[in-house]
Protein backbone atom coordinates (compact mmCIF):
# COMPACT_ATOMS: atom_id res chain seq x y z
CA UNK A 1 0.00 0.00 0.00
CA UNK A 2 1.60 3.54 -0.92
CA UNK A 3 2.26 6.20 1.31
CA UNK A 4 -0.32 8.72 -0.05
CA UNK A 5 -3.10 5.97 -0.18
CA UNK A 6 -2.33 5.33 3.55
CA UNK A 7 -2.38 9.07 4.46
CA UNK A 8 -5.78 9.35 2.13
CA UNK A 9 -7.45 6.69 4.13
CA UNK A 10 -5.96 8.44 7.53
CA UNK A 11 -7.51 11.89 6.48
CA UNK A 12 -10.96 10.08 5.81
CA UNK A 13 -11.67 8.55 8.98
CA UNK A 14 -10.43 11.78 10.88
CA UNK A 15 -11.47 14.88 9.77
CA UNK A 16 -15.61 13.58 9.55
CA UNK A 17 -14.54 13.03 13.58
CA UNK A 18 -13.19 16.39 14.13
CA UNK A 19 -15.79 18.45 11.78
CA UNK A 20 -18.14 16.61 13.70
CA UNK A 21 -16.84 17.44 17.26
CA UNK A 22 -16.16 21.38 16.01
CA UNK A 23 -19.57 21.12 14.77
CA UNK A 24 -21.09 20.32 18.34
CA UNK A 25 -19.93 23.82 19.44
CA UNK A 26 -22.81 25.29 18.51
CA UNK A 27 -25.17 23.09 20.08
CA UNK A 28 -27.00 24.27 23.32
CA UNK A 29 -26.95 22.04 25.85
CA UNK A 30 -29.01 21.11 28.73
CA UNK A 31 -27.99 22.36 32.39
CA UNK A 32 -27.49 19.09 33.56
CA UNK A 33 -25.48 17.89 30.32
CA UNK A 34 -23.41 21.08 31.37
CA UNK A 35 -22.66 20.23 34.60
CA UNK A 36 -22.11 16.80 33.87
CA UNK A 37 -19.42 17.34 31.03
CA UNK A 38 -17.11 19.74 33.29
CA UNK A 39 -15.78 16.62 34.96
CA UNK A 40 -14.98 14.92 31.63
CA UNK A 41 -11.20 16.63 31.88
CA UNK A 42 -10.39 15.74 35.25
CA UNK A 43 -11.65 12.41 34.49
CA UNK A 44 -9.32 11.91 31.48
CA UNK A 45 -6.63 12.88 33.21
CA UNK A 46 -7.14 11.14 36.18
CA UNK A 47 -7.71 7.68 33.89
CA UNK A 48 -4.42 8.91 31.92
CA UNK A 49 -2.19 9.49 35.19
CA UNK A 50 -3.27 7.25 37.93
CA UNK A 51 -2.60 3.58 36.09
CA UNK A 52 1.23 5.49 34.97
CA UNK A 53 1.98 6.12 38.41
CA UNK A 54 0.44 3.50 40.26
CA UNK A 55 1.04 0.78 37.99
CA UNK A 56 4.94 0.72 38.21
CA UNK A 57 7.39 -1.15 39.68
CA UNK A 58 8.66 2.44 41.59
CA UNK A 59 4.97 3.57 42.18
CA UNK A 60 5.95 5.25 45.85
CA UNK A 61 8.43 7.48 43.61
CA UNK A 62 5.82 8.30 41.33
CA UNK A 63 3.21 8.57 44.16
CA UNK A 64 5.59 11.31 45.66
CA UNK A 65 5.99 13.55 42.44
CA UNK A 66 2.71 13.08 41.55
CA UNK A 67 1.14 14.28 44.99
CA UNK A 68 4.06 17.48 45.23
CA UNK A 69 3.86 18.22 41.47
CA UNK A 70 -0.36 18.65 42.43
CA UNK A 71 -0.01 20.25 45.57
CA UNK A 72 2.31 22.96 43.59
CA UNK A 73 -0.24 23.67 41.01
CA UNK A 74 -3.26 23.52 42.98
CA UNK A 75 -1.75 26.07 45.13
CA UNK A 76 0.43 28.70 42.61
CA UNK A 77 -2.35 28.11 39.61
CA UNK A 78 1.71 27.68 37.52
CA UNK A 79 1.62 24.85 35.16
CA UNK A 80 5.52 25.30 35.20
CA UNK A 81 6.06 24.98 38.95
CA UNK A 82 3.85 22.17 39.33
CA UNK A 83 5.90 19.70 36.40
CA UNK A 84 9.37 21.30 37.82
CA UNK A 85 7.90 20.42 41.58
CA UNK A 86 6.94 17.20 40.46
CA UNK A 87 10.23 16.13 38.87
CA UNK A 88 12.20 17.44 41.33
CA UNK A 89 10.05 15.66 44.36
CA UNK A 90 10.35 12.19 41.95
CA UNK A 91 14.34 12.49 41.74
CA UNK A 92 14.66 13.61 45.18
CA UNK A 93 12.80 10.52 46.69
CA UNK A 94 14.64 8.39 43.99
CA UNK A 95 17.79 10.24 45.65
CA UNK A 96 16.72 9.33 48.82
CA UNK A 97 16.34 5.79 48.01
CA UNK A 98 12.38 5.74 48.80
């Protein structure tokens, strides 16, 4: 199979998904459709993160970067400070031996 038939078939079966989801924008939802969809990030992210860091062989490590890098953004709203936080909480308890 060529390269540009592959890349033809990739473009089909995405962009109907994406003008579909950019068409949704416009729809007006239901309060309770509302409410219910602003816990579909934290969800994702949760599902995303918590199997990563609890699913390894060095989970406590993981645990510990995970729960600092949080803490750090929950409490200075800085994307930046929370990954740097995070890393450096992981590689000090990996330091430490933990």
């Amino acid at each position: 199979m060529s390269g540009w038939l592959v890349t033809l078939l990739m473009w089909a079966v995405t962009y109907p998904a994406r003008l579909l989801g950019l068409s949704l924008g416009r729809l007006h939802l239901p309060p309770f459709w509302l409410a219910f969809l602003r816990f579909v990030p934290v969800s994702v992210f949760a599902a995303l993160v918590v199997p990563d860091v609890l699913g390894s062989p060095e989970w406590a490590r993981r645990l510990v970067g995970a729960v600092a890098g949080g803490l750090l953004m929950w409490r200075s709203r800085n994307l930046a400070a929370g990954i740097l936080g995070g890393f450096a909480a992981y590689w000090v308890a990996r330091a430490a031996g933990l």
